[in-house]
Protein backbone atom coordinates (compact mmCIF):
# COMPACT_ATOMS: atom_id res chain seq x y z
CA UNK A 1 103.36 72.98 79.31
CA UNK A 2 106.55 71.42 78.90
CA UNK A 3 108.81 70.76 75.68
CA UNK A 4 107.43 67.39 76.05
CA UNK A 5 103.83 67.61 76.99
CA UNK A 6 101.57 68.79 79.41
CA UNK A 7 103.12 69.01 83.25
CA UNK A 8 100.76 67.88 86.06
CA UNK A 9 102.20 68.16 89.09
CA UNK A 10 100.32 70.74 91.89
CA UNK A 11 98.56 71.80 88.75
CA UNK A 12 94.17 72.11 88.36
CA UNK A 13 92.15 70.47 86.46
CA UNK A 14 88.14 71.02 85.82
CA UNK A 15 86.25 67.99 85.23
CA UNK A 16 82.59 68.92 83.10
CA UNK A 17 80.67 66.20 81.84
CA UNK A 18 77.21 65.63 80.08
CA UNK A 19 74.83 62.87 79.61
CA UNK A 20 74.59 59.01 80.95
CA UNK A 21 75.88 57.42 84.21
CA UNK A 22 78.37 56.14 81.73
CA UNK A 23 79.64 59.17 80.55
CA UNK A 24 79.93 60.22 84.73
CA UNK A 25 81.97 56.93 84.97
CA UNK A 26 84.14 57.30 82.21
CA UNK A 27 85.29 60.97 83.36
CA UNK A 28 85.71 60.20 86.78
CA UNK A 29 88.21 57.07 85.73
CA UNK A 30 90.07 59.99 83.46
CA UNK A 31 89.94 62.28 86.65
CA UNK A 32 91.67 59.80 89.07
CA UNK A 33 93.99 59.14 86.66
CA UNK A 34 94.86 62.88 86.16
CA UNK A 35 94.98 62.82 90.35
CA UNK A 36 97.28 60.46 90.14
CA UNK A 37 99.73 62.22 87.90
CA UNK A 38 99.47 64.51 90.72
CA UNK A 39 96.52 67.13 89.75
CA UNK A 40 94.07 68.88 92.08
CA UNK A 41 90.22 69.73 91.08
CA UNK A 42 89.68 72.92 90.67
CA UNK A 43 87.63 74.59 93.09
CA UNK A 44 84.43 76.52 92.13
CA UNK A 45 85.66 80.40 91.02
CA UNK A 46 89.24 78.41 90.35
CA UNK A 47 91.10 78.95 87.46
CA UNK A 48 92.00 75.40 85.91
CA UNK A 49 95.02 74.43 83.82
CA UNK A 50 93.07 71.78 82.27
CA UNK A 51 89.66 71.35 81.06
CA UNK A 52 88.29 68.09 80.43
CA UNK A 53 84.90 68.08 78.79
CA UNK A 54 83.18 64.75 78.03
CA UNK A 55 80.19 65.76 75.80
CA UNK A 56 76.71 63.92 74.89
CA UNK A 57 75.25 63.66 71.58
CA UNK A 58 72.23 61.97 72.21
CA UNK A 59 69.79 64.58 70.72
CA UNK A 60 70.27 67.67 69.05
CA UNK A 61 69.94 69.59 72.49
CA UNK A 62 72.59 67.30 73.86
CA UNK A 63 75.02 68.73 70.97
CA UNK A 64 74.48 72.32 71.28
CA UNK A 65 74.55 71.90 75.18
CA UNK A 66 77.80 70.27 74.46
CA UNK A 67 79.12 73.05 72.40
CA UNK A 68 77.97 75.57 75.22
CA UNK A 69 79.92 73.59 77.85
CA UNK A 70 83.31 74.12 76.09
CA UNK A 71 82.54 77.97 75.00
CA UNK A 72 82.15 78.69 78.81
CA UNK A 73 84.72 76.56 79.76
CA UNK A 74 86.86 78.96 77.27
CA UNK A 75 85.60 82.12 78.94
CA UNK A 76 85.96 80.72 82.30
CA UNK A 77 89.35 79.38 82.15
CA UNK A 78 91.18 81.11 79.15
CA UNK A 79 94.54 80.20 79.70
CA UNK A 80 93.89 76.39 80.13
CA UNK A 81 94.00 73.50 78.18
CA UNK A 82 90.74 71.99 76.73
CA UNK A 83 90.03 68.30 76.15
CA UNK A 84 87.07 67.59 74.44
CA UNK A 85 85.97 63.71 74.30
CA UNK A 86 82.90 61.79 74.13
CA UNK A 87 79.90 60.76 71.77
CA UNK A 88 79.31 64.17 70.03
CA UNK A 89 83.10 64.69 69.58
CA UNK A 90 83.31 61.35 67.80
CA UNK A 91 80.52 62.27 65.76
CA UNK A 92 81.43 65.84 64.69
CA UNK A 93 85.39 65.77 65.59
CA UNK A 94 86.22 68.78 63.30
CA UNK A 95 83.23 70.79 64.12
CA UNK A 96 84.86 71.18 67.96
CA UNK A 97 88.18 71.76 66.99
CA UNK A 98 87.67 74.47 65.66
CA UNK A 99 85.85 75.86 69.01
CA UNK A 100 88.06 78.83 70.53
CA UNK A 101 90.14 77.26 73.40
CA UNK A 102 90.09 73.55 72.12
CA UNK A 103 93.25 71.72 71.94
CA UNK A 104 92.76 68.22 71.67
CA UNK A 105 89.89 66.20 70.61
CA UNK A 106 89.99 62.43 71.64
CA UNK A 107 87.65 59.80 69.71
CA UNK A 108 85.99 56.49 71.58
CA UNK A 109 88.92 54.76 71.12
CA UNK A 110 91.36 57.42 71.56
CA UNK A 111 89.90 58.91 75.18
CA UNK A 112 91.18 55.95 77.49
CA UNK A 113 94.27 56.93 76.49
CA UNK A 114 94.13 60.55 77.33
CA UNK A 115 97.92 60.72 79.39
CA UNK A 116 99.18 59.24 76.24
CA UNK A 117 97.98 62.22 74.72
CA UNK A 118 98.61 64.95 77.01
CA UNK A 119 102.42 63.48 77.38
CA UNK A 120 102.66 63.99 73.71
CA UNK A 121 100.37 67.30 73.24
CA UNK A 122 103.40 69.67 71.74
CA UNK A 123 103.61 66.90 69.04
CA UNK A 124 99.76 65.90 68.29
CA UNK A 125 97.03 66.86 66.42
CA UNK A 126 94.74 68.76 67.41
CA UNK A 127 92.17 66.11 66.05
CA UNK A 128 92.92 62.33 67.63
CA UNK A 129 89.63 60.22 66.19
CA UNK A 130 89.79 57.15 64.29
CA UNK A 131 86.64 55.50 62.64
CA UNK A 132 83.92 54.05 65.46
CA UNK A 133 85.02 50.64 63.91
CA UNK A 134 88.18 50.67 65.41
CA UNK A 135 86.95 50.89 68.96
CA UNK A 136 86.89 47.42 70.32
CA UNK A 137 89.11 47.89 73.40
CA UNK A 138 86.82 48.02 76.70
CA UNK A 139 88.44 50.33 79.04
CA UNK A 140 86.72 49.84 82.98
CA UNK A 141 85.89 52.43 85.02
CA UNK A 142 83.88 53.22 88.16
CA UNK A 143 82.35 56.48 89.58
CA UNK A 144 80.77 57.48 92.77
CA UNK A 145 77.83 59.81 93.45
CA UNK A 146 78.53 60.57 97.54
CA UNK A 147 79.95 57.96 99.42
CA UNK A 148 77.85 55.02 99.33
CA UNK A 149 76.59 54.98 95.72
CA UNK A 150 78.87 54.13 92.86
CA UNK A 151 78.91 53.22 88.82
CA UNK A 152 80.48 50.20 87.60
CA UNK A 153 80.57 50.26 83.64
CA UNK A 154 80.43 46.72 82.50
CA UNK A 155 79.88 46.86 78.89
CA UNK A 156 79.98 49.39 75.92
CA UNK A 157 79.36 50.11 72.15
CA UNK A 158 75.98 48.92 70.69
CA UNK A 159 75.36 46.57 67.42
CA UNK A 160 71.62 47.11 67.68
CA UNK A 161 71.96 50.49 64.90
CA UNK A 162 68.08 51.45 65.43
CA UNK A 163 67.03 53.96 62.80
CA UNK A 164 66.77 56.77 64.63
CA UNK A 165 69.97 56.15 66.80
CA UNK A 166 73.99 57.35 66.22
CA UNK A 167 75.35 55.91 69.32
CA UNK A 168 76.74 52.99 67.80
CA UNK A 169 78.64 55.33 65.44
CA UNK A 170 79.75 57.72 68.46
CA UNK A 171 80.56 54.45 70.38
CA UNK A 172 81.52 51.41 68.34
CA UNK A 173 80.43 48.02 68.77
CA UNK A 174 79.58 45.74 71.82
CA UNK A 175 82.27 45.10 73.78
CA UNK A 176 82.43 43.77 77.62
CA UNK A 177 84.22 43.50 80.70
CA UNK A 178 85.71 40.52 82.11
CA UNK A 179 83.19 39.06 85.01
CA UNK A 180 86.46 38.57 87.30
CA UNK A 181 87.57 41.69 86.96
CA UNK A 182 83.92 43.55 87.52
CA UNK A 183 83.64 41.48 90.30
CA UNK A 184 87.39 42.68 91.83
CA UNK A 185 86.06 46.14 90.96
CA UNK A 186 83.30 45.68 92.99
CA UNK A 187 85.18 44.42 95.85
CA UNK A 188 87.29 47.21 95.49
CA UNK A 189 84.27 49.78 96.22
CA UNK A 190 83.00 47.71 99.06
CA UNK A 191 86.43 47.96 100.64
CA UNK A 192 86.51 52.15 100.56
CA UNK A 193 83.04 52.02 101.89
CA UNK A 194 81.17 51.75 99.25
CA UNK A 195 77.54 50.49 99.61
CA UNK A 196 75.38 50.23 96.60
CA UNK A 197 76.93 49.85 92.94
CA UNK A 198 74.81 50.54 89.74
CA UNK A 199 75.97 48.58 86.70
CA UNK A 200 76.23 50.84 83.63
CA UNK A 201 76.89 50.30 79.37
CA UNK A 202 75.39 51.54 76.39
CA UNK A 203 73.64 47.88 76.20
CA UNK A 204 74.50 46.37 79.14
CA UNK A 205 72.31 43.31 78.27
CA UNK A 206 74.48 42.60 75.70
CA UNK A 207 77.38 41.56 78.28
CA UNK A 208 79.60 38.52 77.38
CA UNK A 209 78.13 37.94 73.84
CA UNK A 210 82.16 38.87 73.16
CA UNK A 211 83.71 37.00 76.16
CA UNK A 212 81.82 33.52 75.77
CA UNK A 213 80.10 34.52 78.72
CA UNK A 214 76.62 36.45 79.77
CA UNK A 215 74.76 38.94 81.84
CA UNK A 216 73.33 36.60 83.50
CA UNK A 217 76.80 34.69 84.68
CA UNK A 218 77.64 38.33 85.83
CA UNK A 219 74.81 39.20 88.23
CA UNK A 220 75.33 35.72 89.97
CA UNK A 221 79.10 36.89 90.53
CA UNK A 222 78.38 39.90 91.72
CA UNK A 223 75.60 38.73 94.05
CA UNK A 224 78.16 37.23 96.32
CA UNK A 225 80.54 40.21 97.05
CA UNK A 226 80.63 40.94 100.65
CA UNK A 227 80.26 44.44 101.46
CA UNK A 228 77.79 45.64 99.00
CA UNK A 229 74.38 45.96 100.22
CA UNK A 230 72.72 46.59 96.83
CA UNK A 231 72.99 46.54 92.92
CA UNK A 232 71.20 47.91 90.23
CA UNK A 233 70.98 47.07 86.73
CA UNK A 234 70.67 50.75 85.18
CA UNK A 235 68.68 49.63 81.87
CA UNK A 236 68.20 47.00 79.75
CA UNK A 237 66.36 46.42 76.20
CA UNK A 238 63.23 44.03 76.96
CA UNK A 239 64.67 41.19 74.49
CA UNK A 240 67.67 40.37 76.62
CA UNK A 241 65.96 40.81 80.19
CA UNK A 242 65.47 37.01 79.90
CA UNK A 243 63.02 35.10 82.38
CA UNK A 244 66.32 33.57 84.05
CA UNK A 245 67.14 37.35 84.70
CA UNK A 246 64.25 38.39 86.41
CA UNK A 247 63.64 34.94 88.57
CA UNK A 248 67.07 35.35 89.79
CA UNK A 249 66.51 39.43 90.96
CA UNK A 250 63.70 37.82 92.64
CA UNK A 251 65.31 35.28 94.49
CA UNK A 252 68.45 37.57 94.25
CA UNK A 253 70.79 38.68 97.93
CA UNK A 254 71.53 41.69 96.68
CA UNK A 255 70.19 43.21 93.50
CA UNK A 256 67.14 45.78 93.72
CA UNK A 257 63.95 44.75 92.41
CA UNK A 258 64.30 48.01 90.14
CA UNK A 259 64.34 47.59 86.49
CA UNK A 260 64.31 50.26 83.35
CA UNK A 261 63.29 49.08 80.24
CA UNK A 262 63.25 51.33 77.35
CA UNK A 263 59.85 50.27 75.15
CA UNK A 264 60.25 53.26 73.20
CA UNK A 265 56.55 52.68 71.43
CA UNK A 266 53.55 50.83 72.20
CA UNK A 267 53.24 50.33 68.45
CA UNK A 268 54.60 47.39 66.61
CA UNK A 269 54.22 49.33 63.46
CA UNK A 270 56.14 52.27 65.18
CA UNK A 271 58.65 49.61 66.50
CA UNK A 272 59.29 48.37 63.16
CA UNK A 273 60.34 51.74 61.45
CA UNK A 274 62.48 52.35 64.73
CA UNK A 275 64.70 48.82 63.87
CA UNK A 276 63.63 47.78 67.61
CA UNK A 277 64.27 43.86 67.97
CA UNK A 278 61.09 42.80 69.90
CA UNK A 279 57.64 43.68 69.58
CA UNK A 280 55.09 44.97 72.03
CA UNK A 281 54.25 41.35 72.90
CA UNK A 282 57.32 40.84 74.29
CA UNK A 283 57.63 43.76 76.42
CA UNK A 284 54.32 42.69 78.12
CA UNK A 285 55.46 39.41 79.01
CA UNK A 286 58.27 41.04 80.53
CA UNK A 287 56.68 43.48 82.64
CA UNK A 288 53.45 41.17 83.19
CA UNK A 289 56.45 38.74 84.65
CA UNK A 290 58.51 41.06 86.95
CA UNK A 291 54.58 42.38 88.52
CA UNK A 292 53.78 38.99 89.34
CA UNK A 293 56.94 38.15 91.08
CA UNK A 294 58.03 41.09 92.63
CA UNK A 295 54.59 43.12 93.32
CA UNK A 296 57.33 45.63 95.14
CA UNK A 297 59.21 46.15 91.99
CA UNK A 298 60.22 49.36 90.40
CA UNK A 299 59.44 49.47 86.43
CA UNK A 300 60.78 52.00 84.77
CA UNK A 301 59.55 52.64 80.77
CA UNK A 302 61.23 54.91 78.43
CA UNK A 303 58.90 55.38 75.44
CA UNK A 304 59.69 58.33 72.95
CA UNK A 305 56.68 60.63 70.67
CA UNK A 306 56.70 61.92 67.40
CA UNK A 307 59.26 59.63 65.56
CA UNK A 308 58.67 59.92 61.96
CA UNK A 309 55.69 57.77 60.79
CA UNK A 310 53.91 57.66 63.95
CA UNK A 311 50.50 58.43 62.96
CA UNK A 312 47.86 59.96 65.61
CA UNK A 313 46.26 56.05 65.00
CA UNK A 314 49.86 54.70 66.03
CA UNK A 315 49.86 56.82 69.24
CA UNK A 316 46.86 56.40 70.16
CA UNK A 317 47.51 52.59 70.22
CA UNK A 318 50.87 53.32 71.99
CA UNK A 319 49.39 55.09 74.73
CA UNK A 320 46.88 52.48 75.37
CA UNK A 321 49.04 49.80 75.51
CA UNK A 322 50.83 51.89 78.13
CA UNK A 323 47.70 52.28 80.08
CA UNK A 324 47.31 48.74 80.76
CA UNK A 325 50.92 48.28 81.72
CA UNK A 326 51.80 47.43 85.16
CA UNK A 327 54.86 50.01 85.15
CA UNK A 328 55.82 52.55 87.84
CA UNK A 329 56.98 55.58 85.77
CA UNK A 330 57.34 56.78 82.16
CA UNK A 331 61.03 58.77 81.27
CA UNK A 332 59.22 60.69 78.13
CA UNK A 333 60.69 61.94 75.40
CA UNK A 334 60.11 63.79 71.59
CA UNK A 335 61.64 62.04 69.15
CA UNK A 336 65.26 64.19 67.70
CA UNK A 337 66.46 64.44 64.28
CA UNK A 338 69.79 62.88 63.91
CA UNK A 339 71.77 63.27 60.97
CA UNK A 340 72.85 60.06 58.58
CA UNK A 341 70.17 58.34 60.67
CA UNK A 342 67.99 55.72 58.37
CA UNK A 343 65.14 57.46 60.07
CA UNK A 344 65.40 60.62 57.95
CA UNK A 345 64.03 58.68 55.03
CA UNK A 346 60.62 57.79 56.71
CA UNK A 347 57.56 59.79 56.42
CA UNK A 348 55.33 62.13 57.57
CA UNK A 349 56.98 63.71 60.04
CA UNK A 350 55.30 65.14 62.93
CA UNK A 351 55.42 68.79 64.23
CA UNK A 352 57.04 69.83 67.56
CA UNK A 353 53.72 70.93 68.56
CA UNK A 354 52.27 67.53 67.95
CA UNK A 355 55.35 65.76 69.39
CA UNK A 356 54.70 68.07 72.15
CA UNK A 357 51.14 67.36 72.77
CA UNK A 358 51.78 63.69 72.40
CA UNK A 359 54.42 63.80 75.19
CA UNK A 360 52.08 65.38 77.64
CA UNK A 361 49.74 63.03 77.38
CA UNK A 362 52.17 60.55 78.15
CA UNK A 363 53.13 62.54 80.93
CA UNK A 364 49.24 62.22 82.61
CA UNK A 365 49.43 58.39 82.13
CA UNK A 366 53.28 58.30 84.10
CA UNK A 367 51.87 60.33 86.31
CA UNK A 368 49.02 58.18 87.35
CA UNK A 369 51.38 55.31 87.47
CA UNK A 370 54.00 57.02 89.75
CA UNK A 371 51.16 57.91 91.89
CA UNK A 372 49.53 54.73 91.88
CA UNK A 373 52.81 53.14 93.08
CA UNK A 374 54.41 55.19 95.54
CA UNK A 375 51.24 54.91 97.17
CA UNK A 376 51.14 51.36 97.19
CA UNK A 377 54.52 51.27 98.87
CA UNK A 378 53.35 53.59 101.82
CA UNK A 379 54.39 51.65 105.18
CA UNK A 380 56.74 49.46 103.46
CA UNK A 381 60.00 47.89 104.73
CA UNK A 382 63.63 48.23 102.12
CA UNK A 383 66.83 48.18 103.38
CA UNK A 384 69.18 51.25 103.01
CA UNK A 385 72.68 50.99 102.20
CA UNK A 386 74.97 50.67 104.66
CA UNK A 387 73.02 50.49 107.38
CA UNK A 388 71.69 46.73 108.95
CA UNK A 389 68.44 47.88 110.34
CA UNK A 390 65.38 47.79 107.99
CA UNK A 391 63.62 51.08 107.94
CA UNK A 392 60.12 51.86 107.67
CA UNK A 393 59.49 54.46 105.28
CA UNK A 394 56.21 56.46 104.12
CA UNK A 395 56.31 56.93 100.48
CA UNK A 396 55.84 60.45 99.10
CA UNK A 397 55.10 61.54 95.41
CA UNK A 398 58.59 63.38 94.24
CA UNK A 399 56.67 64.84 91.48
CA UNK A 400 54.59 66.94 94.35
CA UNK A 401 57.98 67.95 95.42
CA UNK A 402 59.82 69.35 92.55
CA UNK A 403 58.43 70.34 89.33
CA UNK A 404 59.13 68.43 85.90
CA UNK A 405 61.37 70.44 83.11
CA UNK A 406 59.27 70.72 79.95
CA UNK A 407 60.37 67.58 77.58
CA UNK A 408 60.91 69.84 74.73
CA UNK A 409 63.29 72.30 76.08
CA UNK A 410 65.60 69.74 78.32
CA UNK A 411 68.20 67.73 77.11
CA UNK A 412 67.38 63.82 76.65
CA UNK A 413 69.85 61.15 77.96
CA UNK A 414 69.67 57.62 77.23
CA UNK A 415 69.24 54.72 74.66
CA UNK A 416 69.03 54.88 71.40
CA UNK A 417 69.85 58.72 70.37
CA UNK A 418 66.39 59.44 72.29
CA UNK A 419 66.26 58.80 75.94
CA UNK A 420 67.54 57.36 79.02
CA UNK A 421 67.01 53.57 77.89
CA UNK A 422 70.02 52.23 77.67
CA UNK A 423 72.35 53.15 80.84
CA UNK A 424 72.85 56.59 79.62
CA UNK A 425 69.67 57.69 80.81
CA UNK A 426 70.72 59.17 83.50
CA UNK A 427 67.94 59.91 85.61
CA UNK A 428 66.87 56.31 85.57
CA UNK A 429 70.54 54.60 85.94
């Protein structure tokens, strides 16, 4: 390190991130920055001169697996510098600084600027996090996973605050893109080869209510770049998957007739102590819509067990309104304790062992579904990326092929402080 700041030039830097597609986005746009200044990735067995850890805080797993990351990171690389950023180090700022090896933690509005920081780390605090309020800059990025596949963020921050949720607090409010600029990003991928492009945000529904313009007026500019074969929409809550948005993936050039759409309970009483903006009426027309014009469509559901004040009655009418859902797969997962959450206030609250034996019944049902699907597709013609020939595929069940983590003991991504419903499911996005 220099009088001046940190020196980058031939120097290594380890990249380690945890959670969403978002949060994979976000730290590759740091990392090619950081490449740019003239930095290398370390190499597995490496010693790095700079850590950059991007952490989750999505449940209570997420934070201690976040916590883990950087103490290894320490051990691993003890003469380098640490970044920490992301949703649990907005949340609990302090808490990581004082983690051996940490030298700078950067808030949601801070982390965009992280050569700012690193130019000026002699003369910084350790600690660089204002309040969530005062992130209202969106900062683009895109990822890829391989060569063909990449993540274009559009949109981030959530105004929803559902009671069991701190992601709005870790990430601000909504705030979007410019549709131009998506769209030049996009054409940007297509022109290094890239083939399909999932569209990532905490709420990516939400797009353009900041702008003046819409989600909808997005997809229709995106569904004329040349180059891309496919896009995704990685999740979106069932009130702003409007009928105009699923009549247009239908008639769509390009987007995938893949959609995941947290429900979170079956429940409307459940649905109403989680702050959820749309009953179970709602998501039903939505599903019932997408089944009847795309019979070939992918539905994924993220629904999550045990909040506080479901009652054995209230699951028990949750998982039957499942049942009779025409979905493809269920992303599962117990409901977390989140502190300064409005949810701590409700009552009873069920035991892991319940929340456990709920989620494995849900697991059956998705099962079922996933089964029930994949063999409906068997024979089927799709398109693959980058390739102009249509291939004929036969349709196996991935669950026969690799088994499922327990729900309990893995580490939830996604909407809502629970799962993977809004765009940081991974998994789903």
């Amino acid at each position: 390190m220099s009088e001046q700041g940190f020196t980058y030039t031939g120097r290594r830097v380890a990249l380690c991130t945890l959670g969403c597609k978002l949060n994979f986005a976000e730290t590759s746009f740091l990392g090619q920055a950081l490449l740019e200044r003239g930095m290398v990735l370390a190499r597995e067995g490496e010693p790095a001169d700079l850590v950059l850890v991007n952490t989750c805080s999505v449940t209570s797993v997420a934070d201690r697996k976040s916590r883990q990351l950087i103490r290894r990171a320490h051990r691993d690389h003890p003469d380098a510098v640490i970044v920490v950023t992301g949703c649990s180090a907005q949340l609990q700022p302090q808490r990581y600084a004082k983690l051996p090896g940490v030298d700078l933690v950067l808030g949601a509005k801070e982390k965009g600027a992280l050569l700012h920081y690193l130019d000026h780390l002699s003369a910084i605090d350790t600690v660089e996090v204002s309040p969530y309020e005062e992130a209202t800059t969106f900062v683009p990025s895109v990822s890829s996973e391989g060569r063909t596949r990449h993540f274009l963020k559009v949109q981030d921050g959530c105004d929803y605050c559902c009671s069991y949720c701190t992601i709005p607090f870790a990430r601000g409010h909504s705030r979007s893109g410019e549709v131009s600029d998506l769209v030049r990003r996009a054409e940007q991928v297509a022109a290094h080869g890239g083939r399909e492009i999932v569209l990532t945000g905490v709420n990516v529904g939400d797009f353009g209510r900041d702008t003046g313009s819409s989600f909808l007026r997005l997809l229709e500019a995106l569904d004329n770049v040349e180059g891309i074969d496919r896009f995704r929409i990685s999740s979106i809550e069932p009130n702003l998957i409007t009928d105009e948005i699923i009549d247009f993936v239908r008639g769509s050039r390009r987007f995938a007739p893949h959609f995941h759409i947290p429900l979170q309970s079956g429940s409307d009483k459940v649905l109403r102590l989680m702050r959820r903006r749309y009953r179970r009426e709602v998501f039903a027309h939505k599903v019932e819509l997408i089944h009847e014009l795309m019979q070939d469509a992918y539905i994924g559901v993220d629904v999550i067990v045990g909040m506080r004040g479901e009652e054995e009655a209230d699951f028990e009418e949750s998982a039957a309104f499942i049942s009779g859902l025409p979905v493809s797969k269920l992303h599962v997962f117990p409901y977390s304790e989140r502190k300064g959450t409005a949810a701590l206030r409700i009552t009873p609250v069920v035991s892991p062992e319940e929340k456990h034996r709920r989620a494995h019944r849900l697991i059956t049902i998705s099962d079922h579904k996933l089964s029930h699907f994949t063999r409906s597709q068997v024979g089927s013609e799709r398109r693959l990326p980058g390739g102009d020939a249509r291939a004929r595929v036969a349709l196996r069940l991935y669950r026969e092929l690799s088994p499922r983590p327990d729900p309990l003991s893995a580490g939830a991504r996604g909407r809502g402080g629970q799962g993977p419903g809004r765009s940081r499911g991974a998994g789903t996005s």
